[in-house]
PDB file of N, CA and C in Angstrom:
ATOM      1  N   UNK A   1      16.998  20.796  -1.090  1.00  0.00           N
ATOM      2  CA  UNK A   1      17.699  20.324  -2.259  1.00  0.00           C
ATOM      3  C   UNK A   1      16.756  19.408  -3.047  1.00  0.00           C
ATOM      4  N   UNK A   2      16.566  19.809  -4.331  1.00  0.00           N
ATOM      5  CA  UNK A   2      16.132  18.683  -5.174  1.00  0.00           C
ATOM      6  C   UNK A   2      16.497  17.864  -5.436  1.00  0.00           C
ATOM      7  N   UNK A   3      15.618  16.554  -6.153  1.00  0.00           N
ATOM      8  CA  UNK A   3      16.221  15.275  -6.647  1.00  0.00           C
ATOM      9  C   UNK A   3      17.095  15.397  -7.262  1.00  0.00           C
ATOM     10  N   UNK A   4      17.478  16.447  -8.650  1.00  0.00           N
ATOM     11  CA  UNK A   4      17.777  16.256  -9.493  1.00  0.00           C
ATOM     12  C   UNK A   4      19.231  17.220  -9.300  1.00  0.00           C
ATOM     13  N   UNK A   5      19.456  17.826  -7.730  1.00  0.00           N
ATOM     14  CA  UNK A   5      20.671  18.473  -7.532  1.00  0.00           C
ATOM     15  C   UNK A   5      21.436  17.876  -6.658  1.00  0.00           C
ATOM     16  N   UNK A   6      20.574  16.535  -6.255  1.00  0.00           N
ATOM     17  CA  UNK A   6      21.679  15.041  -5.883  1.00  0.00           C
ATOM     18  C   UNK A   6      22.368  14.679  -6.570  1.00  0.00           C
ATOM     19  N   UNK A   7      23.853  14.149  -6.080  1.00  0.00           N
ATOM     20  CA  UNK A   7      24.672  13.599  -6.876  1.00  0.00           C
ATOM     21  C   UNK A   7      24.022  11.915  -6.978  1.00  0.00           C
ATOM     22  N   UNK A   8      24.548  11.753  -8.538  1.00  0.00           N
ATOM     23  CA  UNK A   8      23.920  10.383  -8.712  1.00  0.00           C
ATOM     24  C   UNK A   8      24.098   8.748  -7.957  1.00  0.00           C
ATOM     25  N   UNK A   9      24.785   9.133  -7.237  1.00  0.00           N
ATOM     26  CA  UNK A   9      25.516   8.121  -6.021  1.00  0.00           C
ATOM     27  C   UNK A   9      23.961   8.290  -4.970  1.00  0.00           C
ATOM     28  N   UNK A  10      24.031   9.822  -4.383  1.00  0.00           N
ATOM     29  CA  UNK A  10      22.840   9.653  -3.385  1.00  0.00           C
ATOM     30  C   UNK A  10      21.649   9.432  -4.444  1.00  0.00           C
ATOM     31  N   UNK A  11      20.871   9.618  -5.110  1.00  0.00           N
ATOM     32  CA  UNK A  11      20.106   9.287  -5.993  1.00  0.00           C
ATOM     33  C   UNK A  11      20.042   7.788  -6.107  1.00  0.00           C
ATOM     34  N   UNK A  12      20.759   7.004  -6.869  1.00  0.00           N
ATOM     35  CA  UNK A  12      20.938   5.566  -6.551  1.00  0.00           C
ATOM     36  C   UNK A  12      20.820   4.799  -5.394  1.00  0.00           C
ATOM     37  N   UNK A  13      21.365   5.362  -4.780  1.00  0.00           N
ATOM     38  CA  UNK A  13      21.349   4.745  -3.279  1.00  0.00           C
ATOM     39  C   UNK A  13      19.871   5.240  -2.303  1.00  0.00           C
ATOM     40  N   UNK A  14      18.781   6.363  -2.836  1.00  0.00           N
ATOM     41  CA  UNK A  14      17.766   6.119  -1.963  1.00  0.00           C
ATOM     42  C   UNK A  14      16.896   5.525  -3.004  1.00  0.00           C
ATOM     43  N   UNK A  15      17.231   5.367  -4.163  1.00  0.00           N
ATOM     44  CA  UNK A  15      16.040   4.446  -5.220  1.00  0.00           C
ATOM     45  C   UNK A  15      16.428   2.703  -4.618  1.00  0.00           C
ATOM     46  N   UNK A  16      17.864   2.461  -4.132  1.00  0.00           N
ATOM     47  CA  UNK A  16      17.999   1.112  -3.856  1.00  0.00           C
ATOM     48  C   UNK A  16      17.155   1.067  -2.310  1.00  0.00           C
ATOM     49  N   UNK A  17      17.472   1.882  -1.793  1.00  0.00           N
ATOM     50  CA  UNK A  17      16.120   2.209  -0.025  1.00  0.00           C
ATOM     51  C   UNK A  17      15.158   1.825  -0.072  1.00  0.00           C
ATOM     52  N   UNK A  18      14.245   2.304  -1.147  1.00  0.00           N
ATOM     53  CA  UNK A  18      12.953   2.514  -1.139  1.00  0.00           C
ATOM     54  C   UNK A  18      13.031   0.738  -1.940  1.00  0.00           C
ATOM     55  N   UNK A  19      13.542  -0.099  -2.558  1.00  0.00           N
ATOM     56  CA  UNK A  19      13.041  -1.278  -2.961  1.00  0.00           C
ATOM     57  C   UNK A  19      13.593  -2.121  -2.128  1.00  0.00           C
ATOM     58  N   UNK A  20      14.008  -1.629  -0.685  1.00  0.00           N
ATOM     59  CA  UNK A  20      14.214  -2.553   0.541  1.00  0.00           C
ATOM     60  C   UNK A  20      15.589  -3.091   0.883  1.00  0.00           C
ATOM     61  N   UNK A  21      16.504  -2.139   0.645  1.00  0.00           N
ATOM     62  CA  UNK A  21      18.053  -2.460   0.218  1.00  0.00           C
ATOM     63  C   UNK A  21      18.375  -1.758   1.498  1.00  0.00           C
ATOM     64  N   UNK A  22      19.625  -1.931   1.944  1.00  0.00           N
ATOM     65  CA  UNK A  22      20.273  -1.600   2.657  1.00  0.00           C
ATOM     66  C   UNK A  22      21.729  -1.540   2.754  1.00  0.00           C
ATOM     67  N   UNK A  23      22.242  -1.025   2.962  1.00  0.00           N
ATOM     68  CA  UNK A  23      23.865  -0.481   3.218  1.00  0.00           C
ATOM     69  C   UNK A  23      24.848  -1.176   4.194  1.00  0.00           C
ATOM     70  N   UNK A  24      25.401  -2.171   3.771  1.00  0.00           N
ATOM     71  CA  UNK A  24      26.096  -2.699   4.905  1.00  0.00           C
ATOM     72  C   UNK A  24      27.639  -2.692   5.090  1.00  0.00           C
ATOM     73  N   UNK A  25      28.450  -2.294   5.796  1.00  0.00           N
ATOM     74  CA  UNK A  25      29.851  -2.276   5.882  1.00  0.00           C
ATOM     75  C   UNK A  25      30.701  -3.110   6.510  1.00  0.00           C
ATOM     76  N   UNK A  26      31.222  -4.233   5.792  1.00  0.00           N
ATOM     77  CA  UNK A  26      32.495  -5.620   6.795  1.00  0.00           C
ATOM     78  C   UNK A  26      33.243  -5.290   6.406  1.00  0.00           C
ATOM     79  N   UNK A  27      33.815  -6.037   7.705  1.00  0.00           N
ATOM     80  CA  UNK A  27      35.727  -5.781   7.204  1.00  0.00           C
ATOM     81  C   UNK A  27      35.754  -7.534   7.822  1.00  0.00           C
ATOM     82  N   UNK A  28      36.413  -7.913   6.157  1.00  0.00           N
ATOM     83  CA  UNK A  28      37.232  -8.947   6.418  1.00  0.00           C
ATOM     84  C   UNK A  28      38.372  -9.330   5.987  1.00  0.00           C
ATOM     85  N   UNK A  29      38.854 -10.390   5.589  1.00  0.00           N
ATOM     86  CA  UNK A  29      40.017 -10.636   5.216  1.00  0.00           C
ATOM     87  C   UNK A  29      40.080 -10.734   4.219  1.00  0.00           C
ATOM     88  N   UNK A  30      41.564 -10.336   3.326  1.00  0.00           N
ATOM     89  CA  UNK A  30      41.561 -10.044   2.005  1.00  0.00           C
ATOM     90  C   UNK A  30      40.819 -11.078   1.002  1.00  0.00           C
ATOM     91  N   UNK A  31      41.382 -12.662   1.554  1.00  0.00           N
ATOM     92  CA  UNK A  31      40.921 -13.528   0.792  1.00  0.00           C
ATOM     93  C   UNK A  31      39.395 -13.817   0.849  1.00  0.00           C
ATOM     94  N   UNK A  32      38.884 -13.004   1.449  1.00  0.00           N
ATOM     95  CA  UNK A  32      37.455 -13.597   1.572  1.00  0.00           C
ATOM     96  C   UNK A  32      36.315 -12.285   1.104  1.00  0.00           C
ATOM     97  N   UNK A  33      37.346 -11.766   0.849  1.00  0.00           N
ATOM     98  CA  UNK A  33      36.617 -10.399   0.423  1.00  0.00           C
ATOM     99  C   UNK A  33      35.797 -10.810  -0.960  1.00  0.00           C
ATOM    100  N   UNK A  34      36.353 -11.360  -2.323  1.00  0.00           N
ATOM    101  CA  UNK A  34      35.565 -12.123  -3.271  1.00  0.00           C
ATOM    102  C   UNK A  34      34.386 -12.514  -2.971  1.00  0.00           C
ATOM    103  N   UNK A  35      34.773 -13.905  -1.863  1.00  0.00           N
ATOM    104  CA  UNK A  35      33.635 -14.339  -1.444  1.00  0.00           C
ATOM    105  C   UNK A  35      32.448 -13.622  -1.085  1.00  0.00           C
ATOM    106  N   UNK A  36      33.024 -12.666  -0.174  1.00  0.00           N
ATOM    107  CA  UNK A  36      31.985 -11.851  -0.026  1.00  0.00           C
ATOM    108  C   UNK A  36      30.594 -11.216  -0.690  1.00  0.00           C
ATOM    109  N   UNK A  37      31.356 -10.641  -1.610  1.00  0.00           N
ATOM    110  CA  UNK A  37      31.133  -9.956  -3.082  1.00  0.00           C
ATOM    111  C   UNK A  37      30.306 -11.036  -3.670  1.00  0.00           C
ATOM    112  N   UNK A  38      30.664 -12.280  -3.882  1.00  0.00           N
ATOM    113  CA  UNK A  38      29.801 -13.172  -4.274  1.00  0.00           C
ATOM    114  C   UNK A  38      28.473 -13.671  -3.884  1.00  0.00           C
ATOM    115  N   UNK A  39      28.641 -13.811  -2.576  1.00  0.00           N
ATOM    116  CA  UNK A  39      27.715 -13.946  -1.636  1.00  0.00           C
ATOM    117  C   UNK A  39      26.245 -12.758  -1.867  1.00  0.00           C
ATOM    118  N   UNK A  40      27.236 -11.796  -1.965  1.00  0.00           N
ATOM    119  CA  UNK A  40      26.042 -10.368  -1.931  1.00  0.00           C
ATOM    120  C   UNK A  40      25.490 -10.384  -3.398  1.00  0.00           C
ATOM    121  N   UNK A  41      26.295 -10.575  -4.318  1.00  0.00           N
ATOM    122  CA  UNK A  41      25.608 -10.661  -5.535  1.00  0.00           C
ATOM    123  C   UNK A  41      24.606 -11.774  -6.051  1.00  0.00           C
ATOM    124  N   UNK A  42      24.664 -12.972  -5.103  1.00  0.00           N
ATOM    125  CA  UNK A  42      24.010 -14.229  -5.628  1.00  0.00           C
ATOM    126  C   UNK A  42      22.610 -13.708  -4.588  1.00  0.00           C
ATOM    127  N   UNK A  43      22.554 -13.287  -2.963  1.00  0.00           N
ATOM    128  CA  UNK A  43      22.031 -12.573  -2.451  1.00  0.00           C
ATOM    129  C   UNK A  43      20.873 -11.342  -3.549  1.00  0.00           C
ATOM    130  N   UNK A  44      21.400 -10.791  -4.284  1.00  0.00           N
ATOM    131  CA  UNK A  44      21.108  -9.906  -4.887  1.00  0.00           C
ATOM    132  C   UNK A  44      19.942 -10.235  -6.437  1.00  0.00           C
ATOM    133  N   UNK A  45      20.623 -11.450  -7.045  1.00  0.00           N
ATOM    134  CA  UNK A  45      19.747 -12.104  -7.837  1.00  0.00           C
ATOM    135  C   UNK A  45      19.287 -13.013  -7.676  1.00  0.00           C
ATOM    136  N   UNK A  46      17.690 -11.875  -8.358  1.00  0.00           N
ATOM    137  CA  UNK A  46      16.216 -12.967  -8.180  1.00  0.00           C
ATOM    138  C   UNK A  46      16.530 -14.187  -8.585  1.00  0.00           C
ATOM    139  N   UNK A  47      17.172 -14.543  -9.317  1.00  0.00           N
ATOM    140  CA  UNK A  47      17.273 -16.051  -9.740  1.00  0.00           C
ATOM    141  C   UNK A  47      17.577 -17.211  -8.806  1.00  0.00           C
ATOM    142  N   UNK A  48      18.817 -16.339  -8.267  1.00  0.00           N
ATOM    143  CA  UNK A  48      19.919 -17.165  -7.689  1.00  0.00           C
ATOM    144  C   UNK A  48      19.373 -16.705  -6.055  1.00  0.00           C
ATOM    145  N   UNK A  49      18.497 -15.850  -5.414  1.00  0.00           N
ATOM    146  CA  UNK A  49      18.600 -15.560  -4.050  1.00  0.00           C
ATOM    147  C   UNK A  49      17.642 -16.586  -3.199  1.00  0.00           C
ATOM    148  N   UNK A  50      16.593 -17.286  -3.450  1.00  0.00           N
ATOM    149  CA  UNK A  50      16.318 -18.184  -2.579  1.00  0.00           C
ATOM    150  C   UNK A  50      16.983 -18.953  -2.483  1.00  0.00           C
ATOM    151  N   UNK A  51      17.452 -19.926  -2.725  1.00  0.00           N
ATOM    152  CA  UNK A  51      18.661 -21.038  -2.939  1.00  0.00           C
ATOM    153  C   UNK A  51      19.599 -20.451  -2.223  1.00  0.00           C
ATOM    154  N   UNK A  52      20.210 -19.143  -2.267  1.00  0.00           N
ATOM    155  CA  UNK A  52      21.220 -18.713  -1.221  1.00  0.00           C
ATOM    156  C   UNK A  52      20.846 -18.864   0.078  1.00  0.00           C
ATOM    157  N   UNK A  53      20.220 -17.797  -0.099  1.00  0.00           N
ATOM    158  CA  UNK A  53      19.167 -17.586   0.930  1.00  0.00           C
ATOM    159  C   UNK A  53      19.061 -18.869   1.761  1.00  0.00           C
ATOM    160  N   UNK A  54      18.213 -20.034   1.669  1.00  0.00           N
ATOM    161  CA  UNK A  54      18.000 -21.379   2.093  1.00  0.00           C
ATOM    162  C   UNK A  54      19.385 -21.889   2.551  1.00  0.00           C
ATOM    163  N   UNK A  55      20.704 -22.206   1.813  1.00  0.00           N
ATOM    164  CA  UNK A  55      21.712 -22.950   2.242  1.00  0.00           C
ATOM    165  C   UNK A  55      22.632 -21.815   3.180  1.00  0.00           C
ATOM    166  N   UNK A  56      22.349 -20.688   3.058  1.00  0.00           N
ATOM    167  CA  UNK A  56      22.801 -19.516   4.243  1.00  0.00           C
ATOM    168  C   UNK A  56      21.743 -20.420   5.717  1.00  0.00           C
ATOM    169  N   UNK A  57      20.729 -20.455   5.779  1.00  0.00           N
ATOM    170  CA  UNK A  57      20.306 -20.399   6.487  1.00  0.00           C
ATOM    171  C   UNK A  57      20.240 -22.270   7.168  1.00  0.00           C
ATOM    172  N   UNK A  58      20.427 -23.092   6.433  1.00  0.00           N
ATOM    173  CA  UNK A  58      20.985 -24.031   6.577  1.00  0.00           C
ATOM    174  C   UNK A  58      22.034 -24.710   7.281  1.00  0.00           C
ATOM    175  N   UNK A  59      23.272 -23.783   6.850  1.00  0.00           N
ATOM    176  CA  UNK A  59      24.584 -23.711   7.196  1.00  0.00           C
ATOM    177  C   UNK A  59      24.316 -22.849   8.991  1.00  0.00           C
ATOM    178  N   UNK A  60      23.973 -21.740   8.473  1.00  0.00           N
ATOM    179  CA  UNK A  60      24.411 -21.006   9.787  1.00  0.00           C
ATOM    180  C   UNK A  60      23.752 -21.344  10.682  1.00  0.00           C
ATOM    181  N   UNK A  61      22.497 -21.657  10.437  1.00  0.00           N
ATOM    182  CA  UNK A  61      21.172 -21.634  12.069  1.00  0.00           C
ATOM    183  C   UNK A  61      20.462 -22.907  11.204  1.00  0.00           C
ATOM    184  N   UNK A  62      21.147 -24.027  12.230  1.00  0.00           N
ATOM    185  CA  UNK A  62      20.550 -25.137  11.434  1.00  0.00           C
ATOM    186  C   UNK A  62      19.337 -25.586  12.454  1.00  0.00           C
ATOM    187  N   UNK A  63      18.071 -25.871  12.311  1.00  0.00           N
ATOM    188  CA  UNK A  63      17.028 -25.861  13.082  1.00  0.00           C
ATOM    189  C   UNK A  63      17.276 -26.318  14.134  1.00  0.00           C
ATOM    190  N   UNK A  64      16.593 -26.549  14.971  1.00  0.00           N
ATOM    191  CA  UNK A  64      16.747 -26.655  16.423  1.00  0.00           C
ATOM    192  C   UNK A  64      15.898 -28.105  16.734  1.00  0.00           C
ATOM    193  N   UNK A  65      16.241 -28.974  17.312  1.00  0.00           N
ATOM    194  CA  UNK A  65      15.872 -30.111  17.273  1.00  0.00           C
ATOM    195  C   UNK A  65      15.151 -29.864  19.088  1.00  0.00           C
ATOM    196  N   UNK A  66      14.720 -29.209  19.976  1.00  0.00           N
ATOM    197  CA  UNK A  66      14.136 -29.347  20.763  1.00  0.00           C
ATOM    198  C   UNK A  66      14.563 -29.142  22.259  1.00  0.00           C
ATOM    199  N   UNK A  67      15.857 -28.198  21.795  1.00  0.00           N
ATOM    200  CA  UNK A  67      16.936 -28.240  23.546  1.00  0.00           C
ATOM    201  C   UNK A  67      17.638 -29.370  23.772  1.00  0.00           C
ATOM    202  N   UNK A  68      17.904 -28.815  25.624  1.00  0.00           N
ATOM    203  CA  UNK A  68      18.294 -30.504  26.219  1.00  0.00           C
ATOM    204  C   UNK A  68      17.606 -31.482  26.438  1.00  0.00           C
ATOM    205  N   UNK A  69      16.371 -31.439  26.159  1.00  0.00           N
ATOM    206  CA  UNK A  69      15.891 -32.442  26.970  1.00  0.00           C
ATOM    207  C   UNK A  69      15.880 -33.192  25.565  1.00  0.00           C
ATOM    208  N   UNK A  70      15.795 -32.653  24.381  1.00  0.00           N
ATOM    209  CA  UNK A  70      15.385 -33.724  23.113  1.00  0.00           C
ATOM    210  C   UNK A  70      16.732 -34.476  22.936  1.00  0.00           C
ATOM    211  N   UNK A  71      17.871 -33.389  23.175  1.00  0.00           N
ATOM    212  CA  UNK A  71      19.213 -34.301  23.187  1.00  0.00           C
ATOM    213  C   UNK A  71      19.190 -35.017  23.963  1.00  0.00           C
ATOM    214  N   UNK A  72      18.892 -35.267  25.110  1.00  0.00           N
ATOM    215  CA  UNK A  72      19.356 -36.087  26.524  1.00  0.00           C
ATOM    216  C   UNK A  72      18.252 -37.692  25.869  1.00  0.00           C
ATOM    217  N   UNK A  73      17.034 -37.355  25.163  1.00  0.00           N
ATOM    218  CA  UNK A  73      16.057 -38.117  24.901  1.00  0.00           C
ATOM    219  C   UNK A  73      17.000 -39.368  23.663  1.00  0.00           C
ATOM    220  N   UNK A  74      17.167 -38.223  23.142  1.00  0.00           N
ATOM    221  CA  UNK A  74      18.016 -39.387  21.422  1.00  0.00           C
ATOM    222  C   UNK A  74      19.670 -39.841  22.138  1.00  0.00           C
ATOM    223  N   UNK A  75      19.981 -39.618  23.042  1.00  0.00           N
ATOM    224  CA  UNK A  75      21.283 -39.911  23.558  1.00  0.00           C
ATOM    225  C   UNK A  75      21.384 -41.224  23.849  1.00  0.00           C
ATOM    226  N   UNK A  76      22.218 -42.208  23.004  1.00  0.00           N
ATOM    227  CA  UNK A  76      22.479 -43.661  23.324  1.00  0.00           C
ATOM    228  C   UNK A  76      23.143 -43.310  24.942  1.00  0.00           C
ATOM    229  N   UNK A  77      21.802 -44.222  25.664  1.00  0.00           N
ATOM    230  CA  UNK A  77      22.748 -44.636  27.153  1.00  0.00           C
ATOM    231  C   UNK A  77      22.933 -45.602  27.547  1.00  0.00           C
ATOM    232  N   UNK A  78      22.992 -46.566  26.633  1.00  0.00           N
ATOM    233  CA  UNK A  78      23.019 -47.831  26.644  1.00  0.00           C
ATOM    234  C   UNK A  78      24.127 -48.449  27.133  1.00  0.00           C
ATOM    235  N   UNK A  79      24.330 -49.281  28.319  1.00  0.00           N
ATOM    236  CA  UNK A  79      25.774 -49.583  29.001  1.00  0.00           C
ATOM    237  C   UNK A  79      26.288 -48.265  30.038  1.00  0.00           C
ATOM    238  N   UNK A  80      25.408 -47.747  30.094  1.00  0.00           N
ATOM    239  CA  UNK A  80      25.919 -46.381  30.932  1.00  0.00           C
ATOM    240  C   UNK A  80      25.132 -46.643  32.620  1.00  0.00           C
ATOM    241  N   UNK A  81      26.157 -46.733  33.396  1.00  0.00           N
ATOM    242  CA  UNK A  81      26.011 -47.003  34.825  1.00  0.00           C
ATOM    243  C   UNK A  81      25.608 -45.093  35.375  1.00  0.00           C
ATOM    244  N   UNK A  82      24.255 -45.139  35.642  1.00  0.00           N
ATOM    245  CA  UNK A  82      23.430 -43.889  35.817  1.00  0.00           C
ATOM    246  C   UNK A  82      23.319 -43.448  37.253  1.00  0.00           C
ATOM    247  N   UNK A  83      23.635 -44.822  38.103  1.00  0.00           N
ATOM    248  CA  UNK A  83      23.423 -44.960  39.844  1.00  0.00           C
ATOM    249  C   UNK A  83      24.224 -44.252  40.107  1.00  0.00           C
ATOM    250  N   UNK A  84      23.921 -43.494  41.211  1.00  0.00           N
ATOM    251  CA  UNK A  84      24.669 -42.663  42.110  1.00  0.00           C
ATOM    252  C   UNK A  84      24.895 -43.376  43.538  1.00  0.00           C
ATOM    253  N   UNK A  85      25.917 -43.569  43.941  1.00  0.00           N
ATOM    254  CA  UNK A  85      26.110 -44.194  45.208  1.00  0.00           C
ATOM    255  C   UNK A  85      25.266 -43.204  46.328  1.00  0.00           C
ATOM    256  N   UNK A  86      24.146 -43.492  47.338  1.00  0.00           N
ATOM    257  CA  UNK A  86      24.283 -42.168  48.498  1.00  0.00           C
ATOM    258  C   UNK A  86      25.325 -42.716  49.488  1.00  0.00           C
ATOM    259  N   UNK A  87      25.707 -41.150  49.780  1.00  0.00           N
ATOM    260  CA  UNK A  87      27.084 -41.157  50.900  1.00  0.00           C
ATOM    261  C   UNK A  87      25.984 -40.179  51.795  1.00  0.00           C
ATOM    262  N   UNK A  88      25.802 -40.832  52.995  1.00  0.00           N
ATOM    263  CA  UNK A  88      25.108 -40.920  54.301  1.00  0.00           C
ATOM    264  C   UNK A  88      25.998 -40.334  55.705  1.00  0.00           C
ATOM    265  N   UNK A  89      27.134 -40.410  54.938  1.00  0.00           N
ATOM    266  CA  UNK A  89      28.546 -39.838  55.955  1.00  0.00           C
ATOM    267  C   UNK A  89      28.998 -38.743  56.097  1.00  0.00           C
ATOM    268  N   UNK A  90      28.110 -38.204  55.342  1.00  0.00           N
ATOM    269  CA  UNK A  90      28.301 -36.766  55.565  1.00  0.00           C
ATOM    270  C   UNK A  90      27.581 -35.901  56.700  1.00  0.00           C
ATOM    271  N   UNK A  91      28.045 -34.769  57.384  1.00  0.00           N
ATOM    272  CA  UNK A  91      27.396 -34.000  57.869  1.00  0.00           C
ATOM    273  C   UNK A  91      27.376 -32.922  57.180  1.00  0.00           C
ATOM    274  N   UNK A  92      25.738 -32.713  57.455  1.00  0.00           N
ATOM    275  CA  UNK A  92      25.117 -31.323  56.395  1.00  0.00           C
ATOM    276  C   UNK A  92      24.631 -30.537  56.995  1.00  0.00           C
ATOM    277  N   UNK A  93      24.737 -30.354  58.119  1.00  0.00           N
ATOM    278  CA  UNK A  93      24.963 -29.419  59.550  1.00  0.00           C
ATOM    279  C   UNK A  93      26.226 -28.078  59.159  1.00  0.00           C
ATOM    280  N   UNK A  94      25.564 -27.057  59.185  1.00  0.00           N
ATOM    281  CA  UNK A  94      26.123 -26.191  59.295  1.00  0.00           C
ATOM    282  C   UNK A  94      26.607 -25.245  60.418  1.00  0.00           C
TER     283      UNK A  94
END
């Protein structure tokens, strides 16, 4: 089949392919469906897509500050009784 005996839907849709587009299908909820739409269109313009782009990535996967150990590090433990009593009364005899 030739280009030109594609319907203009498939035509459109492998010219949007080839400039790195892709096809994606959600299902969400009615009210957020706009949003959606918005999202993909601000996504979509050069103007407006880094700035999306950035506070998407902001919001969702906000950097990573270093695991547990960086949390356990910045963690006020100040007033925090850390001692463990040993209990010696046990048998660990199996």
């Amino acid at each position: 089949m030739t280009e030109s005996e594609l319907s203009p839907v498939t035509r459109w849709r492998r010219r949007r392919q080839r400039l790195g587009f892709v096809r994606v299908e959600v299902q969400v909820r009615k009210e957020d469906a706009g949003l959606l739409r918005d999202l993909a269109g601000a996504l979509g313009d050069p103007a407006r897509e880094a700035g999306t782009r950035a506070a998407l990535r902001e919001t969702l996967h906000p950097p990573r500050t270093g695991g547990l150990k960086a949390m356990l590090e910045q963690a006020p433990l100040e007033g925090i009784d850390l001692a463990r009593p040993r209990d010696l009364d046990r048998d660990l005899s199996l």
